[in-house]
Protein backbone atom coordinates (compact mmCIF):
# COMPACT_ATOMS: atom_id res chain seq x y z
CA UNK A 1 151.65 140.10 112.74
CA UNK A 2 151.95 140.77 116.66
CA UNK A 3 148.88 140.89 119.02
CA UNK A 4 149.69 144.54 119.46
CA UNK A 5 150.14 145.03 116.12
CA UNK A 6 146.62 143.95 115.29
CA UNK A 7 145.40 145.69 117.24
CA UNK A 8 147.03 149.06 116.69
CA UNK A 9 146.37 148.79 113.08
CA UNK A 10 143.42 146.80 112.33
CA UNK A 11 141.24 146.56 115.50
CA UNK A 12 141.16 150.06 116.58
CA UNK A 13 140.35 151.61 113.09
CA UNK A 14 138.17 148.77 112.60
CA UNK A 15 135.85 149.76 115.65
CA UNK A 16 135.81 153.73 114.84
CA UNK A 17 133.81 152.58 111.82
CA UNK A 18 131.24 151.11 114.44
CA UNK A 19 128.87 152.35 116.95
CA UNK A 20 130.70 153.18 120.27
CA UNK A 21 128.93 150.73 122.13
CA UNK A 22 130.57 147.74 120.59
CA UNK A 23 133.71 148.75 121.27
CA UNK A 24 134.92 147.55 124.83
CA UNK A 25 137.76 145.80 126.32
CA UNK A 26 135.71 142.51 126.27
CA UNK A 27 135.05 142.80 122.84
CA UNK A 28 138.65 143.55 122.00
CA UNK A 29 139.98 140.57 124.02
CA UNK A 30 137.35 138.41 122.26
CA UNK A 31 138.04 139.31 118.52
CA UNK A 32 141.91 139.18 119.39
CA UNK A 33 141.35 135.55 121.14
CA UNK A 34 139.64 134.46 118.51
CA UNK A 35 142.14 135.56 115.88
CA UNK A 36 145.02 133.99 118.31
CA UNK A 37 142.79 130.90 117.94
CA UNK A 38 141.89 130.62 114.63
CA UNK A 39 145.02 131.61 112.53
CA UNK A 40 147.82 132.45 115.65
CA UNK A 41 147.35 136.26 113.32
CA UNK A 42 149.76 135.06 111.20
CA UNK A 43 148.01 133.07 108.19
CA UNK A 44 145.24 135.15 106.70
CA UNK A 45 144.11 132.08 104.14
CA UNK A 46 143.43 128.97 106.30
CA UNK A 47 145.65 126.13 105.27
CA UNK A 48 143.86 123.29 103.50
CA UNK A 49 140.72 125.02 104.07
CA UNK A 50 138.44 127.72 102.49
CA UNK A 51 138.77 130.73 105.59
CA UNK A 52 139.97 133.77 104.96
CA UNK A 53 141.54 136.62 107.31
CA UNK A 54 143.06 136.05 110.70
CA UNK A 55 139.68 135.51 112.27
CA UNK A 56 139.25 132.58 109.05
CA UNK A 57 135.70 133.71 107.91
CA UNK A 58 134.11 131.28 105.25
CA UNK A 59 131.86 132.55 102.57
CA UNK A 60 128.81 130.69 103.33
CA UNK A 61 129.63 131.00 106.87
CA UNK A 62 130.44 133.94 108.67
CA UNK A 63 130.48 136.37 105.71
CA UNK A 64 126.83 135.69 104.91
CA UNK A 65 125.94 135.68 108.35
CA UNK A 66 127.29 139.01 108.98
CA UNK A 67 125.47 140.29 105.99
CA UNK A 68 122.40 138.71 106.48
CA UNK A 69 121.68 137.93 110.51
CA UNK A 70 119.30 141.50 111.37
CA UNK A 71 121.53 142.74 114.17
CA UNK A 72 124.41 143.16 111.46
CA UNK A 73 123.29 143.69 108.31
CA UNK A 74 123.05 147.32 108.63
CA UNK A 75 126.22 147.86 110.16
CA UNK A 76 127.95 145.65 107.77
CA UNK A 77 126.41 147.23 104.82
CA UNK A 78 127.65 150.87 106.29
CA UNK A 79 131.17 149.14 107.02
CA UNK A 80 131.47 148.62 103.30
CA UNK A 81 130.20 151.86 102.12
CA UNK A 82 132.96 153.33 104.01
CA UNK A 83 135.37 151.04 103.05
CA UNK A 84 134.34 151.03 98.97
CA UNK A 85 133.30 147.57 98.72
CA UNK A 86 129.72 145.78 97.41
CA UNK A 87 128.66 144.55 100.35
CA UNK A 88 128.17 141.13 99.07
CA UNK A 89 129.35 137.69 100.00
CA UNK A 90 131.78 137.44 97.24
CA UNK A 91 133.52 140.96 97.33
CA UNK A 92 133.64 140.78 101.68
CA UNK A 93 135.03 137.13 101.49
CA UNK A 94 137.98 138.27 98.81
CA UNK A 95 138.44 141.32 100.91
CA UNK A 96 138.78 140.29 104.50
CA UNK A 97 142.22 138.19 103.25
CA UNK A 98 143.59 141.31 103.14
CA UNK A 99 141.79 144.11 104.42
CA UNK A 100 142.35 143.76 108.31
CA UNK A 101 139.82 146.38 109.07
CA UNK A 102 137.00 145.07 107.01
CA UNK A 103 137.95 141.63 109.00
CA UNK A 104 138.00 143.01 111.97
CA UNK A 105 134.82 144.68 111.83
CA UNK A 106 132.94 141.61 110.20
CA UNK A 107 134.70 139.58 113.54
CA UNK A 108 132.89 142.25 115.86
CA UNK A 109 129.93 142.20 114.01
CA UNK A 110 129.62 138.01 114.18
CA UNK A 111 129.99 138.59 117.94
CA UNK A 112 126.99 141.22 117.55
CA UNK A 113 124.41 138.79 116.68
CA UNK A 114 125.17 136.52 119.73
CA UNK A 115 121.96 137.42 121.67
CA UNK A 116 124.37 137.24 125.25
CA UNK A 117 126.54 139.59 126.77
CA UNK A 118 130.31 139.25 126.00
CA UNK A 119 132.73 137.23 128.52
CA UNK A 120 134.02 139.18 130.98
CA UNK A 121 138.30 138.56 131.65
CA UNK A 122 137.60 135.68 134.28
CA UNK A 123 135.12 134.02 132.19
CA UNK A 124 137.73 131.67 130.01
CA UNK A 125 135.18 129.36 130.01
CA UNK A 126 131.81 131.17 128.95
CA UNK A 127 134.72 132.67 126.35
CA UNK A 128 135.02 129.69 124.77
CA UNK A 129 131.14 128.78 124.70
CA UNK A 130 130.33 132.03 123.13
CA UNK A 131 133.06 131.27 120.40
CA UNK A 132 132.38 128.13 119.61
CA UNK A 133 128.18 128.98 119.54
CA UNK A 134 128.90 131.92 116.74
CA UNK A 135 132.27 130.53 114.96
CA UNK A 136 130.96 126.75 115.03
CA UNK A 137 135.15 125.79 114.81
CA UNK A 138 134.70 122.77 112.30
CA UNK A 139 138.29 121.30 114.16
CA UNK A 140 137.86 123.05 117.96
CA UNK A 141 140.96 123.09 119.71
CA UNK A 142 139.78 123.60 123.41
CA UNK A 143 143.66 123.31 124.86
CA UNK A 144 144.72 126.36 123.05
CA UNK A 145 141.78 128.49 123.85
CA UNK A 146 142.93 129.32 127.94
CA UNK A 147 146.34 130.46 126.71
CA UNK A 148 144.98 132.84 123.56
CA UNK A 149 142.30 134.36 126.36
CA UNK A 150 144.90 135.50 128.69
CA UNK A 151 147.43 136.55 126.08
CA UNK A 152 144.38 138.66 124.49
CA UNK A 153 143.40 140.53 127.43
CA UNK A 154 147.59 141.14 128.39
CA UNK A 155 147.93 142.88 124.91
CA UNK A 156 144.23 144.83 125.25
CA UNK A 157 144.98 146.12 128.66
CA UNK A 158 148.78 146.97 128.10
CA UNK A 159 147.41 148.48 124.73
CA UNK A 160 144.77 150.84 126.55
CA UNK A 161 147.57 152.04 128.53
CA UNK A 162 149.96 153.02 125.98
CA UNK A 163 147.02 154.98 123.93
């Protein structure tokens, strides 16, 4: 899938099914850098490896921690209502390999609990802290990180301008 598709057709519905005031350009650019980072939005089952969706949640990992953490589990718990699914570890994890939206808003919702404000555009750097402090990358791959950043925030800006 294409940046611009993701966004188009899973990031966009995905925040309409959360409170307005996650949704922002930063947090756009951050779930679609992250995506670009984890799985290049193309493989939504890590290879070798237990993730699942393009932003490669784990079961025990981000899944839980969605469901669980206090600034989430609300949200996460109406996200699944809405979407008809148990809002338990086992039905998210199986459902965020295919279900973009659900993925998408469990990504958002992982950046929720970080206690900081998101990056800003110019802030490649502090990007890549924040993801690595809430994803915990078990293989980081700091060299790719710069490139996905500024390819994210291309395809958020040239998408606000199309809507």
């Amino acid at each position: 899938m294409t940046p611009s598709l993701f966004i188009e057709l899973a990031l966009t519905p995905a925040l309409r099914l959360l409170p307005p005031e996650m949704d922002s350009a930063a947090a756009r650019a951050m779930i679609v850098a992250v995506s670009l980072q984890e799985s290049r939005i193309k493989h939504r089952r890590q290879i070798g490896g237990p993730a699942r969706g393009y932003a490669q949640f784990e079961k025990g990992g981000g899944v839980l921690g969605v469901l669980t953490h206090p600034a989430s589990k609300d949200h996460a718990r109406e996200v699944c209502a809405a979407l008809d699914y148990e809002p338990t570890t086992d039905a998210v994890y199986v459902a965020i390999e295919h279900n973009d939206i659900l993925a998408c808003c469990f990504a958002r919702l992982l950046l929720w609990t970080h206690p900081e404000p998101l990056p800003g555009q110019n802030e490649a750097d502090a990007a890549w802290d924040y993801y690595e402090s809430v994803w915990r990358p078990g293989k980081p791959h700091p060299e790719t990180w710069l490139a996905f950043w500024h390819q994210a925030w291309v395809e958020v800006w040239r998408a606000q301008k199309a809507a």
